[in-house]
C-alpha atoms as a PDB file:
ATOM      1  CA  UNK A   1      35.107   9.987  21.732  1.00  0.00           C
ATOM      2  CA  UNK A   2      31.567  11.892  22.474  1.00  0.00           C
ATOM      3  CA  UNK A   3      32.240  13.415  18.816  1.00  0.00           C
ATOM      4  CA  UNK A   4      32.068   9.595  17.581  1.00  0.00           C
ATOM      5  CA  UNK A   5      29.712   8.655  19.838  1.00  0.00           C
ATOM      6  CA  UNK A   6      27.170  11.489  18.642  1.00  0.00           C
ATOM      7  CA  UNK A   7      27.226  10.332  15.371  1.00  0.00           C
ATOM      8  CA  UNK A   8      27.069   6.568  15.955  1.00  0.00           C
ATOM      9  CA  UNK A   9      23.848   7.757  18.236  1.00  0.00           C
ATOM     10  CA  UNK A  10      22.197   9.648  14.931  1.00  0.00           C
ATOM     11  CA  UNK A  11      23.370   7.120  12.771  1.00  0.00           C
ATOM     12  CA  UNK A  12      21.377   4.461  14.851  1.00  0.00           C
ATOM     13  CA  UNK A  13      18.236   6.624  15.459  1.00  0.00           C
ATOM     14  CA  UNK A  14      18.191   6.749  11.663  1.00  0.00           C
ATOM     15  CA  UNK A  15      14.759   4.769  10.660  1.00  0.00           C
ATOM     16  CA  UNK A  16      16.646   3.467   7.471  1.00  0.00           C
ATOM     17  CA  UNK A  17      18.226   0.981   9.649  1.00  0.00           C
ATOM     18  CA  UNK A  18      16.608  -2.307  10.355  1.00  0.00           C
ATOM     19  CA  UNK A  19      17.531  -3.062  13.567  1.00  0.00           C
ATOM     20  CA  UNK A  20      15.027  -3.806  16.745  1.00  0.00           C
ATOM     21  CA  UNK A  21      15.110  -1.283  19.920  1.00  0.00           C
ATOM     22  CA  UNK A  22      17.144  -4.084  21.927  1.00  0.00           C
ATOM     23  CA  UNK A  23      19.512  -4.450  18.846  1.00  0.00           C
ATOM     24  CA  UNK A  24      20.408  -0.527  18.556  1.00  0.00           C
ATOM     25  CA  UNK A  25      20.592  -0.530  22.550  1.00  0.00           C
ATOM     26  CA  UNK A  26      23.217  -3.188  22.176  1.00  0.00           C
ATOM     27  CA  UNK A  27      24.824  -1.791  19.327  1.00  0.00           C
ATOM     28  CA  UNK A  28      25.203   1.864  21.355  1.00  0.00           C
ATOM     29  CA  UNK A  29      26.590  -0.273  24.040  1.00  0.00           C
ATOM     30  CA  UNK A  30      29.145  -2.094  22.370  1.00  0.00           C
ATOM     31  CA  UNK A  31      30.271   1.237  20.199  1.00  0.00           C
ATOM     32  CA  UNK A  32      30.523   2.882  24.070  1.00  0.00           C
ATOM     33  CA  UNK A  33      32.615  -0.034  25.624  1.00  0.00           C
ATOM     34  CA  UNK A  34      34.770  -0.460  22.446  1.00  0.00           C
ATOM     35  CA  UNK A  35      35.855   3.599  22.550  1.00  0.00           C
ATOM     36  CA  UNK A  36      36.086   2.985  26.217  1.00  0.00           C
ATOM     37  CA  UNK A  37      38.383   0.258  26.554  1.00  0.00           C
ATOM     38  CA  UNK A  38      40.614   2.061  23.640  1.00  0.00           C
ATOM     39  CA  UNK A  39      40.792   5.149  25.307  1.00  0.00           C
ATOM     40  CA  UNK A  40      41.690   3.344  28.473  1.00  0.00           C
ATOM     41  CA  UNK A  41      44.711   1.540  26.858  1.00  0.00           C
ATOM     42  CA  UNK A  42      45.576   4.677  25.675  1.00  0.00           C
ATOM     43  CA  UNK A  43      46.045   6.104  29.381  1.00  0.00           C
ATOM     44  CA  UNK A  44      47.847   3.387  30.366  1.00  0.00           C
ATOM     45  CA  UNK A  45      50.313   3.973  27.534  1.00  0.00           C
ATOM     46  CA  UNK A  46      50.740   7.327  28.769  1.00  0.00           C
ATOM     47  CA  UNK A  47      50.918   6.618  32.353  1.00  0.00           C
ATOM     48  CA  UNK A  48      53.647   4.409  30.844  1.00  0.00           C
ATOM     49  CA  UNK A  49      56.140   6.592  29.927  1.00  0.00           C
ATOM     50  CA  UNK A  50      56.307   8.209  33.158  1.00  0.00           C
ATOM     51  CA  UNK A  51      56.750   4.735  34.785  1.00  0.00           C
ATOM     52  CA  UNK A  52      58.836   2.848  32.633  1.00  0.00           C
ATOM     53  CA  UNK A  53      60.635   6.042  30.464  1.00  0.00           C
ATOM     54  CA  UNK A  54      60.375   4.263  27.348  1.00  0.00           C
ATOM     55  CA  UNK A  55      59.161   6.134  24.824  1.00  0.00           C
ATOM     56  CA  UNK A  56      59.795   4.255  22.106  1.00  0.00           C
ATOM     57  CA  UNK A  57      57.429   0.879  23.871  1.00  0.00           C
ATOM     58  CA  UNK A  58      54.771   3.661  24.448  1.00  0.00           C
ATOM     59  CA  UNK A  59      54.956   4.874  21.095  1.00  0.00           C
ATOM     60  CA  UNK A  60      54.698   1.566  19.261  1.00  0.00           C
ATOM     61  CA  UNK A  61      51.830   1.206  22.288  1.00  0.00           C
ATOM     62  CA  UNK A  62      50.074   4.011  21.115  1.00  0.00           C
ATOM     63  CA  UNK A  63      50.083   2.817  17.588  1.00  0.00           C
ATOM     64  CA  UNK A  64      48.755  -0.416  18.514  1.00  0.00           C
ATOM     65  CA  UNK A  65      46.209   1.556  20.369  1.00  0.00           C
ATOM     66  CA  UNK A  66      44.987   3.708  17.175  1.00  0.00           C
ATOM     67  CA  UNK A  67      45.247   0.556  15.040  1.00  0.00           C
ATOM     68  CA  UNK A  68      42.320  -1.107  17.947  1.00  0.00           C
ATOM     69  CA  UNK A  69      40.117   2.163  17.764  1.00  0.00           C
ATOM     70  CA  UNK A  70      39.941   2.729  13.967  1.00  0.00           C
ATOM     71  CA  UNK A  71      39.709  -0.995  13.548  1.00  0.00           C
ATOM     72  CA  UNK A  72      36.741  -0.914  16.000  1.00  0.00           C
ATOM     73  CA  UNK A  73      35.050   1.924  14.050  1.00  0.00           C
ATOM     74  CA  UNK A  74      35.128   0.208  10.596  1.00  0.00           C
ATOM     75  CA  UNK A  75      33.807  -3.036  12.411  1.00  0.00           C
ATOM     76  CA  UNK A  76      30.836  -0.912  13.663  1.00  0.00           C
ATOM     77  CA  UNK A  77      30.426   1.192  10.667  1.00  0.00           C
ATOM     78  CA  UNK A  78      30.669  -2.156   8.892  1.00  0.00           C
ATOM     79  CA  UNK A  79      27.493  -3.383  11.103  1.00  0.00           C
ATOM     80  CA  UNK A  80      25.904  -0.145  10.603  1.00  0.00           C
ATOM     81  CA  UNK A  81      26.042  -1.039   7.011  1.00  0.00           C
ATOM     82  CA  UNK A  82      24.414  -4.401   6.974  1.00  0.00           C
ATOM     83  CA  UNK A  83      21.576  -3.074   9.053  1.00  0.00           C
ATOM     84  CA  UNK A  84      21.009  -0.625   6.385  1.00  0.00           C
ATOM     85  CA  UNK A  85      21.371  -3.182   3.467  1.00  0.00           C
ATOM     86  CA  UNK A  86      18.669  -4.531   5.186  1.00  0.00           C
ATOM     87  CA  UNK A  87      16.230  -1.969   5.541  1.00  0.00           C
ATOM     88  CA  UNK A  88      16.897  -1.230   1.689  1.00  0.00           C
ATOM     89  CA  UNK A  89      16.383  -5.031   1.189  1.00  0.00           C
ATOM     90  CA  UNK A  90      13.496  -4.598   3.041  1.00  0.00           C
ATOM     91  CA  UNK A  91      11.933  -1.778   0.963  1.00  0.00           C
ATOM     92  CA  UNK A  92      12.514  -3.730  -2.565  1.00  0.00           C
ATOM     93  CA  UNK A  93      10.506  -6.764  -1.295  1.00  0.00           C
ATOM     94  CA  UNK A  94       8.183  -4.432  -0.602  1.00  0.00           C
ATOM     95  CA  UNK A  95       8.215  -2.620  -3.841  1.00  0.00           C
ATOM     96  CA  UNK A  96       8.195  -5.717  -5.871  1.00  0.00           C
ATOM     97  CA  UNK A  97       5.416  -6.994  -3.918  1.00  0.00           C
ATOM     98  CA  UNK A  98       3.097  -3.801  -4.419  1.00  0.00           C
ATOM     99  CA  UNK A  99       4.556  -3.931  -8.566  1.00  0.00           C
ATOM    100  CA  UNK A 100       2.952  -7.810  -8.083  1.00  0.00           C
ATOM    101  CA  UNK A 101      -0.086  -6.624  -6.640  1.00  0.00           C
ATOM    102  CA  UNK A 102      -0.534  -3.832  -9.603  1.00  0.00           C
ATOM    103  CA  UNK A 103       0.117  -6.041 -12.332  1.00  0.00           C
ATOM    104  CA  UNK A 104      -2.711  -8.498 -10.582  1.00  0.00           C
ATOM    105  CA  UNK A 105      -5.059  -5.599 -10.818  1.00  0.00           C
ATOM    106  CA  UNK A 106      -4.107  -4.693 -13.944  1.00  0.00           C
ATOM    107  CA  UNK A 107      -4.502  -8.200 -15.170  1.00  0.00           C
ATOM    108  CA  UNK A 108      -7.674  -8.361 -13.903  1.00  0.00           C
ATOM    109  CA  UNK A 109      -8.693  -4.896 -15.532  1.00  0.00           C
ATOM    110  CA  UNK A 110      -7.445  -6.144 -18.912  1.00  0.00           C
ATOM    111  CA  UNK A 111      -9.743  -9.464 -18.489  1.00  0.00           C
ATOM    112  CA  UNK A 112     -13.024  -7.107 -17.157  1.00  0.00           C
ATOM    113  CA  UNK A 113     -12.433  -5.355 -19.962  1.00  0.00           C
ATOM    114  CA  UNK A 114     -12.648  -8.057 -22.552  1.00  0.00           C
ATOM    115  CA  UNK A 115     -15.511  -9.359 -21.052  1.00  0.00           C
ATOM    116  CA  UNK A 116     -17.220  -5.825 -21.553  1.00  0.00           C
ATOM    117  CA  UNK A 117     -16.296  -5.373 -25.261  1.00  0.00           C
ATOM    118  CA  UNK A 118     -17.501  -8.875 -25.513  1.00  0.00           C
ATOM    119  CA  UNK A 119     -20.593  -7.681 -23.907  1.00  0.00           C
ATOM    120  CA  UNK A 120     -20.719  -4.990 -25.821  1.00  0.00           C
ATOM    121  CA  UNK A 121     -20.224  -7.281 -29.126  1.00  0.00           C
ATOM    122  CA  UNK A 122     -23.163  -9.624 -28.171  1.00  0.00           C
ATOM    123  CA  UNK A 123     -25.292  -7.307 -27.298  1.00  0.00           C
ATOM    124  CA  UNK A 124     -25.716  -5.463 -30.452  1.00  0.00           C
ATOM    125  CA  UNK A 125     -25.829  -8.934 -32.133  1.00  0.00           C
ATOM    126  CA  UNK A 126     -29.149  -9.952 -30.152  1.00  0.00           C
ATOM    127  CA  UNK A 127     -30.079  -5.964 -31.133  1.00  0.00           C
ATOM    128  CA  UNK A 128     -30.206  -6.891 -34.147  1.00  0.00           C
ATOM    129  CA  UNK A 129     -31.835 -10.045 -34.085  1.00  0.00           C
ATOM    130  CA  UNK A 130     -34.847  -8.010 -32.270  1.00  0.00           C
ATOM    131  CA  UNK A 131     -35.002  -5.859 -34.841  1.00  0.00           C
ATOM    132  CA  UNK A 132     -34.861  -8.131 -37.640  1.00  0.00           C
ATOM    133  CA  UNK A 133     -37.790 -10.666 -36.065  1.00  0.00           C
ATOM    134  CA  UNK A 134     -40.140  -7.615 -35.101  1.00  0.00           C
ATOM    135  CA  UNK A 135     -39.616  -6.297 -38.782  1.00  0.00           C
ATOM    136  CA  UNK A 136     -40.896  -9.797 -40.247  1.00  0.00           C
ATOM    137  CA  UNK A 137     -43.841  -9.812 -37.587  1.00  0.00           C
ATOM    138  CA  UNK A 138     -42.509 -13.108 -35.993  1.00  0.00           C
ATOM    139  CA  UNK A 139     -43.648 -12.547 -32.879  1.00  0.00           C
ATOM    140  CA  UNK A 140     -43.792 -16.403 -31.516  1.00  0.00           C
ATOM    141  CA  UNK A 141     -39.810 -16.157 -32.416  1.00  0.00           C
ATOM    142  CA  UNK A 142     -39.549 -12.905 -31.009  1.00  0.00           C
ATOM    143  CA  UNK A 143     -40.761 -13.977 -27.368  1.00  0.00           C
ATOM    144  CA  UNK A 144     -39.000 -17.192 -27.307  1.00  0.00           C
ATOM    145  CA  UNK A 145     -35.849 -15.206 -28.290  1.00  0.00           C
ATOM    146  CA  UNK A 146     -36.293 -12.629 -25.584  1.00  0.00           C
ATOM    147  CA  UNK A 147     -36.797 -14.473 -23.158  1.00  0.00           C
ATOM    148  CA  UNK A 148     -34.218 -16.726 -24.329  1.00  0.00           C
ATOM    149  CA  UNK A 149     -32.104 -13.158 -23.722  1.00  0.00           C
ATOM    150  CA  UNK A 150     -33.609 -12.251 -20.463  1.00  0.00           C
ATOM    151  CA  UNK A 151     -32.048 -15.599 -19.017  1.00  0.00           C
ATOM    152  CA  UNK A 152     -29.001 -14.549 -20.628  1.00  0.00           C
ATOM    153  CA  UNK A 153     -28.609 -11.414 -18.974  1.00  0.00           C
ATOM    154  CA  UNK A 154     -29.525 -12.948 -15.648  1.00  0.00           C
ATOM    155  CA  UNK A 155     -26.302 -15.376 -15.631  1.00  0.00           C
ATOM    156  CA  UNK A 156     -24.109 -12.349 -17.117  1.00  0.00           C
ATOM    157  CA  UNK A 157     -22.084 -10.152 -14.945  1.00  0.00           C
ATOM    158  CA  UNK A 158     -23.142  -6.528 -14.379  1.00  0.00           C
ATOM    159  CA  UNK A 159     -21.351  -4.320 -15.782  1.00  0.00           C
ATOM    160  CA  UNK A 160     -20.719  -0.630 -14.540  1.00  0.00           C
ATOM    161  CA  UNK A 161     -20.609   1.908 -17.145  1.00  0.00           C
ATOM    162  CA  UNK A 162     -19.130   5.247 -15.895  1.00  0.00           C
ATOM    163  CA  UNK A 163     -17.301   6.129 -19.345  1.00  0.00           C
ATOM    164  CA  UNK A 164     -14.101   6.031 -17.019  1.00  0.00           C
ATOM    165  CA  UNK A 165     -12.432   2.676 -18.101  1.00  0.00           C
ATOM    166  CA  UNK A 166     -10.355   2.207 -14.697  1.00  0.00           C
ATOM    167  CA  UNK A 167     -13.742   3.006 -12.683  1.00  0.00           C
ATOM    168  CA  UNK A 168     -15.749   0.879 -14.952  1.00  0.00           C
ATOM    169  CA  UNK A 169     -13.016  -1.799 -14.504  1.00  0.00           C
ATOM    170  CA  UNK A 170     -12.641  -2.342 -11.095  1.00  0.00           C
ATOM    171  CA  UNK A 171     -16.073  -1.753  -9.891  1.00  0.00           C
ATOM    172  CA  UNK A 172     -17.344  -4.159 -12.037  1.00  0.00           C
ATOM    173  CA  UNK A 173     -14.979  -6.595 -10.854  1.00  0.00           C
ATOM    174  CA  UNK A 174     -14.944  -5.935  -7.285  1.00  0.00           C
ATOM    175  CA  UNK A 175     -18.976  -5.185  -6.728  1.00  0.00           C
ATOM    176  CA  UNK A 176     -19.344  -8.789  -8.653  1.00  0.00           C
ATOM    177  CA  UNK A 177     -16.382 -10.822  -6.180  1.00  0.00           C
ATOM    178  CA  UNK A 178     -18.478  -8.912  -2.998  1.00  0.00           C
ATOM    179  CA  UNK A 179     -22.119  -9.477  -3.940  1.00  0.00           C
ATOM    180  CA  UNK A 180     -20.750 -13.573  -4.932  1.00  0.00           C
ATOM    181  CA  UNK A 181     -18.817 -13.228  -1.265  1.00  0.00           C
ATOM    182  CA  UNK A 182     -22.460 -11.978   0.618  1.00  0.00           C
ATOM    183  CA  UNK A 183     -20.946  -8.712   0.902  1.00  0.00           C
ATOM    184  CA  UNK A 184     -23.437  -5.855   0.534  1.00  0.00           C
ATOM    185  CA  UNK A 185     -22.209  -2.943  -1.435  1.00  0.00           C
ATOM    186  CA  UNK A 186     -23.964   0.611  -2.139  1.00  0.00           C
ATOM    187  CA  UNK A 187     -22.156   3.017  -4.215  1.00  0.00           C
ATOM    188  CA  UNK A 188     -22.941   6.386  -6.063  1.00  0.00           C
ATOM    189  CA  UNK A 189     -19.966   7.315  -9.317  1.00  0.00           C
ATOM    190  CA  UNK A 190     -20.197  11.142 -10.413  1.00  0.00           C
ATOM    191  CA  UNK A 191     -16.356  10.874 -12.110  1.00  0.00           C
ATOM    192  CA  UNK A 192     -15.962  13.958 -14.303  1.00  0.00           C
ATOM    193  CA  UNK A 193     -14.917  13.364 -18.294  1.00  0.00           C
ATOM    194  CA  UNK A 194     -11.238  14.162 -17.388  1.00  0.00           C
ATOM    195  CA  UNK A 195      -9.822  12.236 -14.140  1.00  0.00           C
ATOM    196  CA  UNK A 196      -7.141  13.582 -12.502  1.00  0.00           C
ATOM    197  CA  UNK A 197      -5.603  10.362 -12.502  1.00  0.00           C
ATOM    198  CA  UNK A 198      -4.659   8.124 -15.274  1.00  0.00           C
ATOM    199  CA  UNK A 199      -5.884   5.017 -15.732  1.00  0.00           C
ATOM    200  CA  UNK A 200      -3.354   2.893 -14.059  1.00  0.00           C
ATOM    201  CA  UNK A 201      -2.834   5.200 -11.278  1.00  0.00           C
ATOM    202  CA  UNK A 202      -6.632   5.452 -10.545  1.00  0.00           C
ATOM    203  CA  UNK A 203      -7.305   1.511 -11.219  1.00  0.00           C
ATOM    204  CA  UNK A 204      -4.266   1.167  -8.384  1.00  0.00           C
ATOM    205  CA  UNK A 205      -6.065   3.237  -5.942  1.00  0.00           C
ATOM    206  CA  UNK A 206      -9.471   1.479  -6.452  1.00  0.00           C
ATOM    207  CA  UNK A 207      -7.952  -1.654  -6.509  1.00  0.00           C
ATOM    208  CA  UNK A 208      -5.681  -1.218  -3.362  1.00  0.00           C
ATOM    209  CA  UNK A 209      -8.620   0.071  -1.336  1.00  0.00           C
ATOM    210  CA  UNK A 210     -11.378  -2.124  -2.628  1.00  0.00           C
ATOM    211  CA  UNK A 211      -9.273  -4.898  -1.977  1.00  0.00           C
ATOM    212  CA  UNK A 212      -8.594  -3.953   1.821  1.00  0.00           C
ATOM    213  CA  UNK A 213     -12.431  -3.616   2.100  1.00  0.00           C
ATOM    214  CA  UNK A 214     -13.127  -7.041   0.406  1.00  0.00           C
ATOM    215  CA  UNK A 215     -10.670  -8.737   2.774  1.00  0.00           C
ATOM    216  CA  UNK A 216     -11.761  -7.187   5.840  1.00  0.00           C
ATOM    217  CA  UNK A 217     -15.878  -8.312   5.195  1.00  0.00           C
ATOM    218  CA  UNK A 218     -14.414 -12.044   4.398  1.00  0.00           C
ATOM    219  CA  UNK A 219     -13.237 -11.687   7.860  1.00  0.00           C
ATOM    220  CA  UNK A 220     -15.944 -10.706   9.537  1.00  0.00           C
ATOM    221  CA  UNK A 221     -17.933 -13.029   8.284  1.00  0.00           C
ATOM    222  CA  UNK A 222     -15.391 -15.872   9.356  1.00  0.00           C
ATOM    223  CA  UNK A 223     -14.613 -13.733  13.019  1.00  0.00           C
ATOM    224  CA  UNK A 224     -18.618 -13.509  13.718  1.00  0.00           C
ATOM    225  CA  UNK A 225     -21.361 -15.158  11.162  1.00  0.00           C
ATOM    226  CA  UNK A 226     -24.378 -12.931  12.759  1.00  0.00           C
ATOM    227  CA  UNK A 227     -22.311  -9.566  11.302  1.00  0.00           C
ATOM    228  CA  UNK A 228     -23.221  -8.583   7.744  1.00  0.00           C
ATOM    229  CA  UNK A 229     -20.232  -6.885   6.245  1.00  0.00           C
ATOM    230  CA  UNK A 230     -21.139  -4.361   3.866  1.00  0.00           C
ATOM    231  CA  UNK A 231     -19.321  -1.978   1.682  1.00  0.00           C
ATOM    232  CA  UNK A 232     -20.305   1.680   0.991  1.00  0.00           C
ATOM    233  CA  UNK A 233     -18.443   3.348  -2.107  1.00  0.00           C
ATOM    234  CA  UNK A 234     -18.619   6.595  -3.891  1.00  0.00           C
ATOM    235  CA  UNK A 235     -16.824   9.147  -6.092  1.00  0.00           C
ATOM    236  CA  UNK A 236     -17.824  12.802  -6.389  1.00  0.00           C
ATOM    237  CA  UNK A 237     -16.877  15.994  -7.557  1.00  0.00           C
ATOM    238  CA  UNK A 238     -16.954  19.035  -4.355  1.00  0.00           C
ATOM    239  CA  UNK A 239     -15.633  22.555  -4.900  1.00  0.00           C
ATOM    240  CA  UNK A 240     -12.131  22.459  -7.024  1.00  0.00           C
ATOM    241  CA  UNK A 241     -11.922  18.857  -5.378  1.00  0.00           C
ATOM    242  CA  UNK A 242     -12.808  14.925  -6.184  1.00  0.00           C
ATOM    243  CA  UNK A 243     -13.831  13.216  -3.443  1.00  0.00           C
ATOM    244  CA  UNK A 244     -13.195   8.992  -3.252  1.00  0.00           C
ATOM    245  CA  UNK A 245     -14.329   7.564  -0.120  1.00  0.00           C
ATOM    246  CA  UNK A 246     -15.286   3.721   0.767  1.00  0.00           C
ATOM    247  CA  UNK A 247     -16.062   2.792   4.108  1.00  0.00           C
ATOM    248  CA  UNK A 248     -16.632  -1.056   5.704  1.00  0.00           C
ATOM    249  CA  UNK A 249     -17.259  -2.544   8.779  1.00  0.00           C
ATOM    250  CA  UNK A 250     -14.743  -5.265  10.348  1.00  0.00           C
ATOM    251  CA  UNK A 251     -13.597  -7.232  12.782  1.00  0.00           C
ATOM    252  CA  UNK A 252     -12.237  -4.516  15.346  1.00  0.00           C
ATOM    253  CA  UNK A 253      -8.514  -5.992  14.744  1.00  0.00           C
ATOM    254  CA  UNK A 254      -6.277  -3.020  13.301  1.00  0.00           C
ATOM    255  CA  UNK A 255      -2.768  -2.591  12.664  1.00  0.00           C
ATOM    256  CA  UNK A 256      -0.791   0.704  12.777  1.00  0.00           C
ATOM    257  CA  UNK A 257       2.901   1.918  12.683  1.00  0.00           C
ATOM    258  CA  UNK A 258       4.810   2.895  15.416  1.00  0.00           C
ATOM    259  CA  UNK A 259       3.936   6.395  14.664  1.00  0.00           C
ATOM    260  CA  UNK A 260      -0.014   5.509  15.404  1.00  0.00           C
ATOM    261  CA  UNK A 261      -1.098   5.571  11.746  1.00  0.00           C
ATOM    262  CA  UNK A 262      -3.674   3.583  10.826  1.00  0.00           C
ATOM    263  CA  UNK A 263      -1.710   1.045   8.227  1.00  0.00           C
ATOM    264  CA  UNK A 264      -4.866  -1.927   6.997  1.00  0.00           C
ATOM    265  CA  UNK A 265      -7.688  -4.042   8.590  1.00  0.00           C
ATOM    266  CA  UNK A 266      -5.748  -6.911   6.805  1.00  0.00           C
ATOM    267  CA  UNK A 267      -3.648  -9.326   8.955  1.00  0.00           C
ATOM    268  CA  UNK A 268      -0.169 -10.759   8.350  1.00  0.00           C
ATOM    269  CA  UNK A 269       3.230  -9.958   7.141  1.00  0.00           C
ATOM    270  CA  UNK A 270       2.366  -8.182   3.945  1.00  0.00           C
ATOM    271  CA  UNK A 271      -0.174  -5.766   5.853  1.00  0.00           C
ATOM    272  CA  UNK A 272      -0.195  -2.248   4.793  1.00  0.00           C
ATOM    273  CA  UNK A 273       1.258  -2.403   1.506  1.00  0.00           C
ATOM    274  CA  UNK A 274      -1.715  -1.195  -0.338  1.00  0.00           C
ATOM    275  CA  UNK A 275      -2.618   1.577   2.170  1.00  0.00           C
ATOM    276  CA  UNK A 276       1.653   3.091   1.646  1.00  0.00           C
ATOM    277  CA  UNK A 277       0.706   2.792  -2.113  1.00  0.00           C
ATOM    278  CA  UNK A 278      -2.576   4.518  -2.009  1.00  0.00           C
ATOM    279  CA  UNK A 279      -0.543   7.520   0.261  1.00  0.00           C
ATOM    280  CA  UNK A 280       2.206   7.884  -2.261  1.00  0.00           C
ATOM    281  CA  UNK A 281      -0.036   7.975  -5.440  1.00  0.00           C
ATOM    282  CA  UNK A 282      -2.352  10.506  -3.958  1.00  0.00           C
ATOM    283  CA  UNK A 283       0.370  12.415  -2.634  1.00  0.00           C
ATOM    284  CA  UNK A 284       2.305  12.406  -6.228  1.00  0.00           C
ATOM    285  CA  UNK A 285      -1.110  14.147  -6.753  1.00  0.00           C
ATOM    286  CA  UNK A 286      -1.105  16.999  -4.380  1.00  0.00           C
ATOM    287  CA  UNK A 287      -4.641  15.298  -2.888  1.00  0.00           C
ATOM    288  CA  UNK A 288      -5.001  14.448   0.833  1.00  0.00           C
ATOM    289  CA  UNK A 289      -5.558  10.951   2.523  1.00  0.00           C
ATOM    290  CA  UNK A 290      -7.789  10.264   5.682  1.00  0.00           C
ATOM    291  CA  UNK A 291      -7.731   7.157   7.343  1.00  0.00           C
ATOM    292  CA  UNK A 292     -10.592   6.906  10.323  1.00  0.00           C
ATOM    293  CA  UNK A 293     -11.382   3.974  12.243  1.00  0.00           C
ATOM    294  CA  UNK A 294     -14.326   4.404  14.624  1.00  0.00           C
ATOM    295  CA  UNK A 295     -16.500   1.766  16.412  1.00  0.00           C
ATOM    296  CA  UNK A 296     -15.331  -1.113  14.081  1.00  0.00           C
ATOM    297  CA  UNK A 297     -15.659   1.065  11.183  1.00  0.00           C
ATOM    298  CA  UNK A 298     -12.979   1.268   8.993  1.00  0.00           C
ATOM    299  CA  UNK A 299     -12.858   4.614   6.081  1.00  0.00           C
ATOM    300  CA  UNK A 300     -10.640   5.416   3.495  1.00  0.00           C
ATOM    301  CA  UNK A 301     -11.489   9.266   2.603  1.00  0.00           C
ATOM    302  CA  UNK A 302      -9.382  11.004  -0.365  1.00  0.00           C
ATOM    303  CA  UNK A 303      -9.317  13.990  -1.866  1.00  0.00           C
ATOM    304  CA  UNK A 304      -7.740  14.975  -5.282  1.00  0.00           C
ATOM    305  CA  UNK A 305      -7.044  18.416  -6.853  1.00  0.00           C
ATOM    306  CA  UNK A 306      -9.489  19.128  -9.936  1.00  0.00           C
ATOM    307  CA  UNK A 307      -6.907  20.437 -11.945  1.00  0.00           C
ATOM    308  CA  UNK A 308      -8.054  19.855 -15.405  1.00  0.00           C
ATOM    309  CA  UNK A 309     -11.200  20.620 -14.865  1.00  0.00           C
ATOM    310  CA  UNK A 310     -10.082  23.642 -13.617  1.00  0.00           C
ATOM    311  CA  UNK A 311      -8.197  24.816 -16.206  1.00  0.00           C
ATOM    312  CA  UNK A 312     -11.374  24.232 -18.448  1.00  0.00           C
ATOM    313  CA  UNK A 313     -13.492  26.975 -16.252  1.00  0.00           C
END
């Protein structure tokens, strides 16, 4: 009975279970009274045989007795099994719902970079309009046409140029959504020619922190309309090491795990999704993640091994 009840007791403490504090106390309880009341039956059957001298009543007792225990066991293993089906449930939602918000960003990536090739397209096409007008002296066309231009730029959508297509990407994307959202952003790239990340790995990162940061100013604003949320950004090479930090300001409302990590400044059910993704990629990378959260200041601080670059030196 203790050897059973030992491993019911690590089986429970086992995190992979989904079950509430209450709902493993009660489950311990019930596994205790079950192997209790067997064990009990099974002194009476004993005590039986001295009382009545018939052994065979006590033996088909006993049997009866082993049939309740084991029976018992399987219904609790049984239970322990559903809670675990859960958990694992639990952890595919969770997956697929991370895999969503991926293929959103990389959606969005694909679309930001169309719209810089197209960019890219037009703007050689009024290049060459330029040149073509200030070779035939037109210079009454040539104003009209660059100012024409000038306005054109004005309504178009700055574009971040980096040479890193993921960087590029999302900054351009994100920087846009905050400055349209009266978000105030500052930000300094120095990415070096060979990321240690690829580009979908990199774009998730950016994406999953950005995001956070995005959310978190929207809030303020709505929480307190005197606060100006603002967004500070940068990525730079240090020692063997590049650096990614961005840093906001927020409401003050934070949610953690039971372990006191620091999980997202978001709120609801789907909270700290992007923050477990950003922790897995950098740790598939050997880098190191830093989550601070001081005087309503939220900072996301990583740091990723050089290695290529390394390798060049």
């Amino acid at each position: 009975m203790i050897a059973v009840f030992v491993l019911l007791f690590h089986s429970i403490g086992n995190k992979d279970i989904s079950l509430s504090p209450f709902q493993k106390v009660a489950y311990i309880f019930i596994a205790i009274s079950g192997l209790a009341i067997g064990h009990y039956i099974l002194r009476l059957t004993l005590e039986s045989v001295d009382k009545f001298g018939d052994s065979s009543f006590s033996a088909r007792l006993s049997l009866v007795d082993l049939f309740f225990i084991i029976l018992f066991l399987v219904l609790m293993l049984y239970i322990y099994q559903l809670g675990y089906s859960k958990e694992e449930n639990i952890r595919l939602l969770e997956e697929q719902k991370i895999y969503e918000l991926e293929r959103t960003e990389f959606n969005s990536l694909s679309e930001t970079t169309e719209r810089l090739r197209k960019i890219k397209h037009d703007m050689q096409i009024y290049v060459d309009a330029i040149n073509v007008l200030a070779k035939d002296k037109k210079w009454d066309e040539l104003i009209a046409y660059t100012e024409q231009y000038h306005n054109t730029l004005a309504t178009t959508q700055s574009a971040i140029a980096t040479g890193n297509i993921a960087i590029d990407c999302i900054l351009t994307a994100k920087l846009d959504y905050a400055e349209k959202h009266g978000i105030k952003t500052e930000y300094s790239i120095m990415a070096p020619e060979n990321f240690p990340l690829d580009s979908v790995e990199l774009s998730s990162i950016l994406g999953n922190i950005w995001n956070n940061s995005i959310e978190a100013g929207e809030r303020l604003i709505i929480s307190d309309p005197t606060e100006h949320p603002y967004i500070y950004f940068y990525i730079k090479p240090y020692q063997n090491m590049i650096l990614i930090h961005i840093e906001n300001n927020y409401d003050g409302v934070i949610k953690g795990s039971i372990d006191g990590d620091i999980l997202s400044v978001k709120q609801g059910k789907e909270h700290g999704l992007g923050i477990r993704r950003v922790k897995e990629l950098v740790e598939k990378a050997d880098g190191v993640l830093q989550i601070t959260s001081d005087n309503k200041i939220f900072s996301v601080h990583i740091m990723i091994p050089d290695k290529e670059n390394n390798k060049l030196l």
